[in-house]
Protein backbone atom coordinates (compact mmCIF):
# COMPACT_ATOMS: atom_id res chain seq x y z
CA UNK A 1 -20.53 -136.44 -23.83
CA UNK A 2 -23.95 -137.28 -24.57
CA UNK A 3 -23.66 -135.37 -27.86
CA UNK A 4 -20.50 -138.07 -28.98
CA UNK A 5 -22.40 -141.18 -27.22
CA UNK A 6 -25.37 -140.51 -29.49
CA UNK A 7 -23.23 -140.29 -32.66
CA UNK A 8 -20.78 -143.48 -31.66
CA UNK A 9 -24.31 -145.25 -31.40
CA UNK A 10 -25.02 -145.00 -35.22
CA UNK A 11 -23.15 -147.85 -36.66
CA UNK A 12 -21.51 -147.11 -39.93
CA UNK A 13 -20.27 -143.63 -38.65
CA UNK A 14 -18.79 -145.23 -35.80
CA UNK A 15 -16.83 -147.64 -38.53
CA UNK A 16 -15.81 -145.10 -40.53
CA UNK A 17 -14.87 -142.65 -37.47
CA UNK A 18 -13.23 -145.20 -35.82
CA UNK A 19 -10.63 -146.53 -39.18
CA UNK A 20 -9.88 -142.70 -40.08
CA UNK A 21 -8.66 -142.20 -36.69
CA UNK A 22 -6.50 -145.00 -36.47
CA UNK A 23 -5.15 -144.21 -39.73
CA UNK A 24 -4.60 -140.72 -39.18
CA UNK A 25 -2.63 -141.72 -36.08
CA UNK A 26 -0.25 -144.00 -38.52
CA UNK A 27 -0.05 -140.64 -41.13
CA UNK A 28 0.84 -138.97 -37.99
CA UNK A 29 3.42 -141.17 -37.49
CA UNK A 30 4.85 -141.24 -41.12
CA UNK A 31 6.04 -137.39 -41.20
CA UNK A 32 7.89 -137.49 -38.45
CA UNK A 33 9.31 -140.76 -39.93
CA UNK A 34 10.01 -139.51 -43.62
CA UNK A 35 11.51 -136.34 -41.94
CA UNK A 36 13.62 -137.95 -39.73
CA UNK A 37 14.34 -140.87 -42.58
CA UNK A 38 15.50 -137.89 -44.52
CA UNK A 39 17.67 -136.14 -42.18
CA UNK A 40 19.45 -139.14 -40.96
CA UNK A 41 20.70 -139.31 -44.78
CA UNK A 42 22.52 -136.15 -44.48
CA UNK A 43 19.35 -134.03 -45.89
CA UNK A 44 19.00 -130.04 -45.11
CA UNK A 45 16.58 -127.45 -44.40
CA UNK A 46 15.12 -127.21 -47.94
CA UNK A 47 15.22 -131.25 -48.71
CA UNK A 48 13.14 -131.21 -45.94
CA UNK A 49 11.07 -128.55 -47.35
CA UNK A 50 10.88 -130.09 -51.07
CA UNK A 51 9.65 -133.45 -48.94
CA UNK A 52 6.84 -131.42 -47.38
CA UNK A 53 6.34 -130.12 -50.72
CA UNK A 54 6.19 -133.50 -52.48
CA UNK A 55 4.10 -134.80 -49.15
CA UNK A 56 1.33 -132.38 -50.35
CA UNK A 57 1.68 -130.45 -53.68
CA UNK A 58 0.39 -134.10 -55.87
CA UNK A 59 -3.22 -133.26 -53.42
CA UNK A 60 -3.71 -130.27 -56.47
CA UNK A 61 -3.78 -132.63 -59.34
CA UNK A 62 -5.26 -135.55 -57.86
CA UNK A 63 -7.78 -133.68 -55.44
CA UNK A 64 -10.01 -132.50 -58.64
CA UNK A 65 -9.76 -135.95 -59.67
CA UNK A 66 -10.57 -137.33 -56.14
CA UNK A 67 -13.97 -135.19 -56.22
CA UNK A 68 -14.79 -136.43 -59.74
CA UNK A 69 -14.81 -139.85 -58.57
CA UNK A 70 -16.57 -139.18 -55.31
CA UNK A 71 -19.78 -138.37 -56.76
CA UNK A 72 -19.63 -140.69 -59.49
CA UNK A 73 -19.12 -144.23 -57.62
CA UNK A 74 -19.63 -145.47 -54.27
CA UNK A 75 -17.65 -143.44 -51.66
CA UNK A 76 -17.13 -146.52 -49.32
CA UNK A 77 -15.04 -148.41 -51.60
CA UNK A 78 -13.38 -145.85 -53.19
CA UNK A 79 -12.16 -144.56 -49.63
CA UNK A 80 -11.18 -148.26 -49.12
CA UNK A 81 -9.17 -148.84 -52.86
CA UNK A 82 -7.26 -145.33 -51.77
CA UNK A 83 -6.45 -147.01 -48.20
CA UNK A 84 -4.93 -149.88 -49.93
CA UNK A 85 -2.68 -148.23 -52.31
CA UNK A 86 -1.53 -145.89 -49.65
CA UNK A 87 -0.65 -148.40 -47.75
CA UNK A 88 1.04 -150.75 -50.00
CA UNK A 89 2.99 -147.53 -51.29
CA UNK A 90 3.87 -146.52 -47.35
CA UNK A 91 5.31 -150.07 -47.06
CA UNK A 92 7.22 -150.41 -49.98
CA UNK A 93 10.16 -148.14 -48.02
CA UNK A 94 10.73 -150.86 -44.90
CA UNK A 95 10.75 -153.23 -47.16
CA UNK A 96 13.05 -151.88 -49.63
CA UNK A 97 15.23 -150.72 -46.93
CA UNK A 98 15.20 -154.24 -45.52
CA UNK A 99 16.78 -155.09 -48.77
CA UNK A 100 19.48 -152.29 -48.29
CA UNK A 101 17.80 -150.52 -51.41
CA UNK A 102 16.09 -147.49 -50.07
CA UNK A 103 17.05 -144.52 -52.19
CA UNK A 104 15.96 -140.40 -51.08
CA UNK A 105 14.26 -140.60 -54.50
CA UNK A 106 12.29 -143.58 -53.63
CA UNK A 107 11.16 -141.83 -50.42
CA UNK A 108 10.13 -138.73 -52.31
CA UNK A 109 7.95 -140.53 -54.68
CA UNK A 110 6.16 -142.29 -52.05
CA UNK A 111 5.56 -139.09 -50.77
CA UNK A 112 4.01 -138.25 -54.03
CA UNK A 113 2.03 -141.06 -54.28
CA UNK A 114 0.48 -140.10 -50.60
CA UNK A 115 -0.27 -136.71 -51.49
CA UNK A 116 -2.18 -137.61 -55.17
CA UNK A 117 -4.46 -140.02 -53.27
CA UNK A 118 -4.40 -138.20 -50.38
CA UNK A 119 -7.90 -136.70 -51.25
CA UNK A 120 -10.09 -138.92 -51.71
CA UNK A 121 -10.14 -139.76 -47.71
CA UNK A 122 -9.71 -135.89 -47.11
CA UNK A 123 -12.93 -135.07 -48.87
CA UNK A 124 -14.41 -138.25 -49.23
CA UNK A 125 -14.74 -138.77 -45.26
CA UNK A 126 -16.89 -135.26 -44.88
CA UNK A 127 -18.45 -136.31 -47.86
CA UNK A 128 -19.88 -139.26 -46.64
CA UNK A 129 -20.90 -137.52 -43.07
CA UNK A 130 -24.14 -135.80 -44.00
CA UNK A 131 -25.54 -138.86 -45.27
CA UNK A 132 -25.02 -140.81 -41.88
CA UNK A 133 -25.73 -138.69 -39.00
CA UNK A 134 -29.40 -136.22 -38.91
CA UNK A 135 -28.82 -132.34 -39.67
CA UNK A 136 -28.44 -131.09 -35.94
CA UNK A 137 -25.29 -133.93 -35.62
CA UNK A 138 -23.23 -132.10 -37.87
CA UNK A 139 -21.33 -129.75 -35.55
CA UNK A 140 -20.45 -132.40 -33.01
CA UNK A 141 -19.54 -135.04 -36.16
CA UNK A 142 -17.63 -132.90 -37.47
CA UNK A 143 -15.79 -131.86 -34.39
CA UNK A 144 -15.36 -135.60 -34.21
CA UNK A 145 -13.34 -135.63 -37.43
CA UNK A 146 -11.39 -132.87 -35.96
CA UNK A 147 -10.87 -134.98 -33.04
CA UNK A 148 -9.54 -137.51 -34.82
CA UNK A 149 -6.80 -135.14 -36.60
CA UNK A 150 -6.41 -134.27 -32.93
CA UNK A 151 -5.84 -138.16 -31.30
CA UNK A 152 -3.47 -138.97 -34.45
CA UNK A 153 -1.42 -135.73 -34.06
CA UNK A 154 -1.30 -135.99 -30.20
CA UNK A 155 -0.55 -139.80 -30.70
CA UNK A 156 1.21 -139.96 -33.83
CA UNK A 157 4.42 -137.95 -33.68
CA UNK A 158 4.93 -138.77 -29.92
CA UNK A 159 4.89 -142.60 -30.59
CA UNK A 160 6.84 -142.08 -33.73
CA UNK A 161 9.71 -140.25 -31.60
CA UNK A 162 9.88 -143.15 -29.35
CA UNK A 163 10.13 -145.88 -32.21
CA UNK A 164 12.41 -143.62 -33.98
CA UNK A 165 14.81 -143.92 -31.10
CA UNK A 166 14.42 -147.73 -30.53
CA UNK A 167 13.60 -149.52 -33.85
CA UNK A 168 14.63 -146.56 -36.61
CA UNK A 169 12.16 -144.53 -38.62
CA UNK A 170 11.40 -147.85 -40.67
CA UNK A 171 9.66 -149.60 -38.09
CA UNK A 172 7.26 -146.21 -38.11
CA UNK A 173 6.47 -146.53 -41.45
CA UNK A 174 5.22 -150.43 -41.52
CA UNK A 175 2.79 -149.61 -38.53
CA UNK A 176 1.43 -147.14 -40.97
CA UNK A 177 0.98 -149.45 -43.00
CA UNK A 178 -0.89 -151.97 -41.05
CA UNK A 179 -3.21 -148.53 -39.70
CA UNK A 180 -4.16 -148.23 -43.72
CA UNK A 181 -5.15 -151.76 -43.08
CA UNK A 182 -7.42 -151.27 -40.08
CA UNK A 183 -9.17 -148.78 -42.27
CA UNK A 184 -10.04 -150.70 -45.47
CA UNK A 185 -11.44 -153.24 -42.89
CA UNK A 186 -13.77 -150.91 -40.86
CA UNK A 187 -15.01 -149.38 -44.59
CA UNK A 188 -15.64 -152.83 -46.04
CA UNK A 189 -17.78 -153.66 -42.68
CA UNK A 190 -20.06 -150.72 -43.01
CA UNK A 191 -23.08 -151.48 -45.38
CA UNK A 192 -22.92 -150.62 -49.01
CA UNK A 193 -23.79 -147.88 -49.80
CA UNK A 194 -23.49 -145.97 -46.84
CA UNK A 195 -22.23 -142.56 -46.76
CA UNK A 196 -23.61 -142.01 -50.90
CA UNK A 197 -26.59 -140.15 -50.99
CA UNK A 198 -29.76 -141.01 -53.11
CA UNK A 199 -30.34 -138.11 -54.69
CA UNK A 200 -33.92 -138.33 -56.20
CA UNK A 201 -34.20 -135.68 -59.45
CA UNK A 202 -36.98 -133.23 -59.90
CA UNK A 203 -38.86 -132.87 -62.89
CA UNK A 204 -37.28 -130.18 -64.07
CA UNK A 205 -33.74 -131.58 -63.72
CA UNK A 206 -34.73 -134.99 -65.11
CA UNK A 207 -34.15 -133.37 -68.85
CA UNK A 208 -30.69 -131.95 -67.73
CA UNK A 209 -27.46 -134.09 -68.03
CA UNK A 210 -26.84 -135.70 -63.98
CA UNK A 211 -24.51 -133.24 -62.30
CA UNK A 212 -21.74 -135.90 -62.08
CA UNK A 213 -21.84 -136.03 -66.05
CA UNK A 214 -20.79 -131.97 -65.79
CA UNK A 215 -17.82 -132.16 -64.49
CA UNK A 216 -16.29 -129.95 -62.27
CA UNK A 217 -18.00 -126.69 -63.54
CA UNK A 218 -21.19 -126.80 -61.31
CA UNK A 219 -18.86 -127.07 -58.50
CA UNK A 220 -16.63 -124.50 -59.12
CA UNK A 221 -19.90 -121.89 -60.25
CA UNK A 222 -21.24 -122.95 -56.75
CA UNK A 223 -18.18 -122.03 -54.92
CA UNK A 224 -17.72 -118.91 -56.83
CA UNK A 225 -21.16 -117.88 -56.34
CA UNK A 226 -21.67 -118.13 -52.50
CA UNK A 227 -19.37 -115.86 -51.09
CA UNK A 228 -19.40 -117.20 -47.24
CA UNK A 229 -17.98 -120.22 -48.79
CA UNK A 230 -15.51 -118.78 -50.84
CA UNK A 231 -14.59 -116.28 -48.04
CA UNK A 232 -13.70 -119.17 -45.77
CA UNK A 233 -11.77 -120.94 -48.67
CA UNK A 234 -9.49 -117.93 -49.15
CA UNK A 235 -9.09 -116.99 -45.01
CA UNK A 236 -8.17 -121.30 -45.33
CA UNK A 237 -5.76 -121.05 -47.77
CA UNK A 238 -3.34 -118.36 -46.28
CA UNK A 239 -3.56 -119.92 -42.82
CA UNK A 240 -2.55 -123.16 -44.52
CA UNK A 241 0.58 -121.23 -45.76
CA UNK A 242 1.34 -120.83 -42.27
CA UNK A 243 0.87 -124.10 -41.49
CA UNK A 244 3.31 -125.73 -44.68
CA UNK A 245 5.78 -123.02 -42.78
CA UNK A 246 5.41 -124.80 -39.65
CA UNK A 247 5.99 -128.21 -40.87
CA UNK A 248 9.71 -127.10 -41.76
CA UNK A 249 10.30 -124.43 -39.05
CA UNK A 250 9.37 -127.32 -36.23
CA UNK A 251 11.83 -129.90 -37.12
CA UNK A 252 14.68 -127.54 -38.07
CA UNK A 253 13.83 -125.24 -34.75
CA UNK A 254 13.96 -128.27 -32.65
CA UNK A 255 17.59 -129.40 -33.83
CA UNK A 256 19.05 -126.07 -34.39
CA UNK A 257 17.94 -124.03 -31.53
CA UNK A 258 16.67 -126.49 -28.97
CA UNK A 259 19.13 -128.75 -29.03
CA UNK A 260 16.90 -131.79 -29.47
CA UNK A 261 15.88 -135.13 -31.32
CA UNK A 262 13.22 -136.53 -32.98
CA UNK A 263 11.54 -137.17 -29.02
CA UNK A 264 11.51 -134.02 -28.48
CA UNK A 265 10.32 -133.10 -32.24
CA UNK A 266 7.59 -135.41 -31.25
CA UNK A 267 6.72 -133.87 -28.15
CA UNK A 268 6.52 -130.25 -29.83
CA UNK A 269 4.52 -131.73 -32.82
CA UNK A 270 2.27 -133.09 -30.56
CA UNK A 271 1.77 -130.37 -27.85
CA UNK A 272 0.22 -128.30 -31.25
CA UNK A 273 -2.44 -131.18 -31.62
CA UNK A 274 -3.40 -131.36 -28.25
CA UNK A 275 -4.72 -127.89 -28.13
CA UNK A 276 -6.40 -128.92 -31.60
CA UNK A 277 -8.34 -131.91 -29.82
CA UNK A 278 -9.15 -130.27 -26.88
CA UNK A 279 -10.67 -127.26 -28.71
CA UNK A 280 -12.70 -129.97 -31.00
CA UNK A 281 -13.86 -131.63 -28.17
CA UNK A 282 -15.27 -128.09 -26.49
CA UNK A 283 -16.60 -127.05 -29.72
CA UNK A 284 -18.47 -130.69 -30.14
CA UNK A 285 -19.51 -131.20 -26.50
CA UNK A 286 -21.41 -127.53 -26.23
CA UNK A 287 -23.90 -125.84 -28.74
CA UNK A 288 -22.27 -123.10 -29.78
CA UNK A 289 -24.62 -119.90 -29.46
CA UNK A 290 -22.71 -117.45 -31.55
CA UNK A 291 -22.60 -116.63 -35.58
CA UNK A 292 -20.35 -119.09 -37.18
CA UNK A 293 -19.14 -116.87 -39.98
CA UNK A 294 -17.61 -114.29 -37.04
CA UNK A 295 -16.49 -116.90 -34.58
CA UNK A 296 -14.55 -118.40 -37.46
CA UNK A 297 -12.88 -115.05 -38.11
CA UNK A 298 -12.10 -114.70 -34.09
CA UNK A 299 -10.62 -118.35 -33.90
CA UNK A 300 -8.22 -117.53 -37.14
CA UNK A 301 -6.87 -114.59 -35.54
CA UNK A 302 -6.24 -115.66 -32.10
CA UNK A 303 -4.63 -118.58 -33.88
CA UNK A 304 -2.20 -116.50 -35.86
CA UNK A 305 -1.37 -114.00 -32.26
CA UNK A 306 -0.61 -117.22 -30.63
CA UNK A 307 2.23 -118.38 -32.89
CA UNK A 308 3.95 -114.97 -32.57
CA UNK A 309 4.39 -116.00 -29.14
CA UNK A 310 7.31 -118.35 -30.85
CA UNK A 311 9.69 -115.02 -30.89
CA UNK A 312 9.69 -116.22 -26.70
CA UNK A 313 12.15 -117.71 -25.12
CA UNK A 314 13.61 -120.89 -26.65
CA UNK A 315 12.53 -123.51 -24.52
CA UNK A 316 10.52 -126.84 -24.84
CA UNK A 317 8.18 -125.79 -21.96
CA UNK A 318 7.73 -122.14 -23.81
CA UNK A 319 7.05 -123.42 -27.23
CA UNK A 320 4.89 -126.13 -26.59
CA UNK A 321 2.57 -123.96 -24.52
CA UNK A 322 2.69 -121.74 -27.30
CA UNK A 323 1.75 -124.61 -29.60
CA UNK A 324 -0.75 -126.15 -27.75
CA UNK A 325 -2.67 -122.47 -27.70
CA UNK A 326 -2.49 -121.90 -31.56
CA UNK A 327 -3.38 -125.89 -31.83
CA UNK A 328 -7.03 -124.83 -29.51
CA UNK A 329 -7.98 -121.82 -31.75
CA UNK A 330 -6.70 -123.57 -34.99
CA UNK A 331 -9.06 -126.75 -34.37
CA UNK A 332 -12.05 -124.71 -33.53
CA UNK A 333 -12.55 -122.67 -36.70
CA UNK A 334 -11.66 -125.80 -38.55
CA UNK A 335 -15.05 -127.26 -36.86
CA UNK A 336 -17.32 -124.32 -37.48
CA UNK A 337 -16.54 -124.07 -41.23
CA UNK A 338 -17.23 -127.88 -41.71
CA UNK A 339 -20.70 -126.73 -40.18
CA UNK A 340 -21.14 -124.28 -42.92
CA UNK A 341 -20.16 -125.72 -45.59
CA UNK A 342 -22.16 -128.85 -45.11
CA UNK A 343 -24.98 -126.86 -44.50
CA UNK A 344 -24.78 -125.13 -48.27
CA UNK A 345 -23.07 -127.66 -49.90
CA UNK A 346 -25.85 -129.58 -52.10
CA UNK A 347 -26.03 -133.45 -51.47
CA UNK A 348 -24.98 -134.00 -55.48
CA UNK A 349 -22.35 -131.99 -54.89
CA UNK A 350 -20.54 -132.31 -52.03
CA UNK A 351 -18.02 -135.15 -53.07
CA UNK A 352 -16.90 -132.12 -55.85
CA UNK A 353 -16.98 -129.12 -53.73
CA UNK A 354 -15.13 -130.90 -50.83
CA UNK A 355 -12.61 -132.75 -53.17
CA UNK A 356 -12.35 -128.69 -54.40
CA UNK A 357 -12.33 -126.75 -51.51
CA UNK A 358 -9.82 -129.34 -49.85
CA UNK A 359 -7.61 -129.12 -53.10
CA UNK A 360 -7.77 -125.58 -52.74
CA UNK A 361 -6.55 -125.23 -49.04
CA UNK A 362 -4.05 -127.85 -49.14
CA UNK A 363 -2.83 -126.75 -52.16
CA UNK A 364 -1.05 -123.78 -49.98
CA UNK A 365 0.73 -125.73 -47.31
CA UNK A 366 3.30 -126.63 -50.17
CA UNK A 367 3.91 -122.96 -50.53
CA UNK A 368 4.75 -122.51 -47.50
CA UNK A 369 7.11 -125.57 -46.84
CA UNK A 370 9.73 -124.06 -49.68
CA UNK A 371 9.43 -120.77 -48.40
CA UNK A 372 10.27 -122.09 -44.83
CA UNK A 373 13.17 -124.20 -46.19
CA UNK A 374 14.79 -121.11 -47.72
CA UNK A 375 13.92 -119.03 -44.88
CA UNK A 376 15.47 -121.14 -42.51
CA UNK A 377 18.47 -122.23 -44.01
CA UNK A 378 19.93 -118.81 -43.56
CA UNK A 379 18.91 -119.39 -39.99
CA UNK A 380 15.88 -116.54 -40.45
CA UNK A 381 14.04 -117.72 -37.54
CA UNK A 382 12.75 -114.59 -36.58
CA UNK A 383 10.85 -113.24 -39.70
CA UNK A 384 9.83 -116.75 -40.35
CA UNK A 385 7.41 -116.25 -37.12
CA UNK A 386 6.42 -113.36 -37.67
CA UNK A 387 4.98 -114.08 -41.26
CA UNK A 388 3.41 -117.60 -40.05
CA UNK A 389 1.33 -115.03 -37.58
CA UNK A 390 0.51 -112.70 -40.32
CA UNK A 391 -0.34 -115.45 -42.59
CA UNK A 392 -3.15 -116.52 -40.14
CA UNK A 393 -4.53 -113.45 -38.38
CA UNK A 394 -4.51 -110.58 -41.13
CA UNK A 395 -7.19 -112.73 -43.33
CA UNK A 396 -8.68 -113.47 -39.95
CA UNK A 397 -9.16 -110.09 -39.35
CA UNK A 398 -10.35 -109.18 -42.27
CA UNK A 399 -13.21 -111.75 -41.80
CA UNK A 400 -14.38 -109.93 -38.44
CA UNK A 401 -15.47 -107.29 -40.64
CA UNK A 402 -16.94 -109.09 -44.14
CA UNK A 403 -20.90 -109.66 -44.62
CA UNK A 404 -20.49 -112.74 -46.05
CA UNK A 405 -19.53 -113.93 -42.71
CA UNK A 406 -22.52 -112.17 -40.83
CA UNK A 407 -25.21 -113.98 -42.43
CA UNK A 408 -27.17 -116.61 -43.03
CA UNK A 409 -25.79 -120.04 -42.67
CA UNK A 410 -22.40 -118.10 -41.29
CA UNK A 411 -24.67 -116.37 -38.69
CA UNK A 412 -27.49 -118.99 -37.57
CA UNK A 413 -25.92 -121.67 -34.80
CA UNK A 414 -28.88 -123.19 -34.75
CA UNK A 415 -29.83 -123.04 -38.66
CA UNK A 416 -31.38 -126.10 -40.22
CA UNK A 417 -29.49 -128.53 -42.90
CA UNK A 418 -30.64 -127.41 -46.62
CA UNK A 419 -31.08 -131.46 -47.22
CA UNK A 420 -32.51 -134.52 -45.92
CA UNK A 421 -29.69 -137.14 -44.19
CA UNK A 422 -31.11 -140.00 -45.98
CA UNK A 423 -29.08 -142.68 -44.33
CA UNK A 424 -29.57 -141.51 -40.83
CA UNK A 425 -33.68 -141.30 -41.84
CA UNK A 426 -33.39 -144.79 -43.12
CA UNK A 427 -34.59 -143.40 -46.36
């Protein structure tokens, strides 16, 4: 605990910490709300599927943007502009449907809107990170983020069952709407600046164009060229296929072969995240004496042998044990590769490469949401499993084996930061 304690003591990351996690806990909430919103109006299996699609597929065109703009102005108030529209575009649907005007289209461009903007907190939070806490905080701050994923996915669908069932799938969305709130609030009280590095140019870069003026080509050459990086990208990618599947398959399971509502959809979509806080709080609270590169490669395969454990028996007590095992693996790797990445990632860059690398991986989930809606609306539960599993352990396997992932920054738990934290220096 002393590890979290030392972090929660630095100010601005406790600000900025503290408003993502309450506002992931209100996105948490909002699925499960648009789902249900959607189902309640007579939608199927693959409407559900093109809303997870249109939930997330907008995050490819707006996530290059997103990294653009994260280098270019100040990161605090750009997280806190995307906040607002989000928000204001999350409430729009209780109040049109307190006006008896709430269309399916309507819901499905909100759902746009989320996932264009979506970015710019995705990347722009980890972004921001380096510059506030000192190089051998990074595992245990990013854990935190991963804890707060964890909180708002243990919290977010479970509360959102129970308003569901008293106040309607509304009321869910204008508490997200007041989290987005919370948010802009804890990002306007931080100081300015904070979370942008300074980064001071050598003489020999002082005749080049500044990196933000280049677009998104130094990014994308720096990706391409450092192949731990772009291993863990591609390993990212197909187990986010997996997880668009699992978006759809949940819902559809829990009504068609459990029997149940949108409680016990929360409870299942929940069970998932609790495994994925408790594994970031292990990760965050120890120091982790192995390679990173290999452990990452372990945690992605044990992740993908735990969700074949779905083929079980169909029960809620089965499948959220199931869930809350692939949920422990999932949230470790997710840790470790923040850890590496931040540690290559140059300070100039990292508002590009995140926005890129983010774009990249969550430009997959989409994928799999169609296929799933297809899949399961000729009731294919079965092989729907059974390539979720693949999806995550094959590439996972294929990591145990790749050099890339067996040295340097991939292999050395204890290796330095390539860059000075100059907000947590005071510099």
């Amino acid at each position: 605990m002393d590890r979290y304690l030392r972090l929660l003591r630095r100010r601005d990351f406790a600000l900025l910490w503290t408003g993502a996690t309450i506002s992931a806990i209100g996105d948490g909430m909002s699925f499960v709300a648009l789902v249900w919103l959607i189902l309640d109006r007579g939608g199927d299996p693959p409407t559900v599927g093109w809303l997870a699609a249109a939930y997330t597929a907008p995050v490819i065109a707006g996530g290059l943007l997103a990294g653009l703009a994260l280098d270019r102005f100040d990161r605090r108030r750009l997280l806190a502009a995307d906040n607002l529209v989000r928000g204001i575009a999350i409430a729009s649907i209780p109040i049109a449907a307190s006006l008896g005007s709430l269309t399916t289209a309507h819901v499905f461009v909100v759902a746009a809107v989320y996932g264009f903007l979506f970015m710019v907190s995705l990347a722009g939070i980890p972004s921001m990170i380096p510059s506030l806490v000192d190089g051998d905080e990074l595992t245990t701050a990013n854990a935190m983020e991963s804890i707060s994923y964890g909180i708002a996915g243990l919290a977010g669908p479970a509360i959102a069952g129970t308003v569901i069932a008293l106040a309607g799938p509304t009321a869910v969305l204008a508490l997200d709407a007041v989290s987005y709130g919370v948010f802009v609030v804890c990002l306007l009280a931080m100081r300015p600046g904070a979370g942008t590095p300074k980064v001071h140019p050598t003489a020999e870069s002082a005749a080049e164009p500044a990196p933000a003026s280049r677009g998104l080509r130094p990014a994308i050459r720096f990706v391409l060229r450092t192949p731990a990086i772009l291993a863990i990208t591609v390993m990212f990618m197909s187990v986010n296929v997996a997880e668009g599947m699992l978006t759809v398959f949940l819902p559809v399971f829990t009504r068609e072969v459990l029997g149940g509502g949108a409680a016990t959809y929360g409870l299942l979509a929940s069970a998932m995240t609790l495994g994925l806080l408790a594994g970031a709080l292990l990760v965050g609270a120890v120091g982790w004496r192995h390679p990173l590169g290999r452990s990452i490669a372990v945690a992605q395969t044990l992740t993908g042998l735990a969700l074949l454990a779905l083929l079980g028996p169909a029960v809620v007590p089965w499948v959220a044990g199931t869930l809350v095992v692939a949920g422990l693996f999932a949230s470790m790797l997710t840790a470790w590769a923040q850890t590496v990445r931040m540690r290559l990632i140059p300070a100039e860059l990292r508002g590009r490469v995140f926005a890129l690398l983010r774009t990249l991986m969550q430009s997959t989930p989409p994928i799999g949401a169609v296929i799933a809606g297809f899949a399961l609306g000729g009731g294919s539960f079965g092989p729907a499993v059974v390539l979720m599993a693949a999806l995550a352990a094959v590439p996972g396997a294929i990591g145990l084996v790749l050099p890339a992932l067996g040295r340097g920054a991939t292999a050395e738990p204890n290796a330095p930061a390539p860059f000075a934290p100059d907000a947590a220096t005071g510099a």
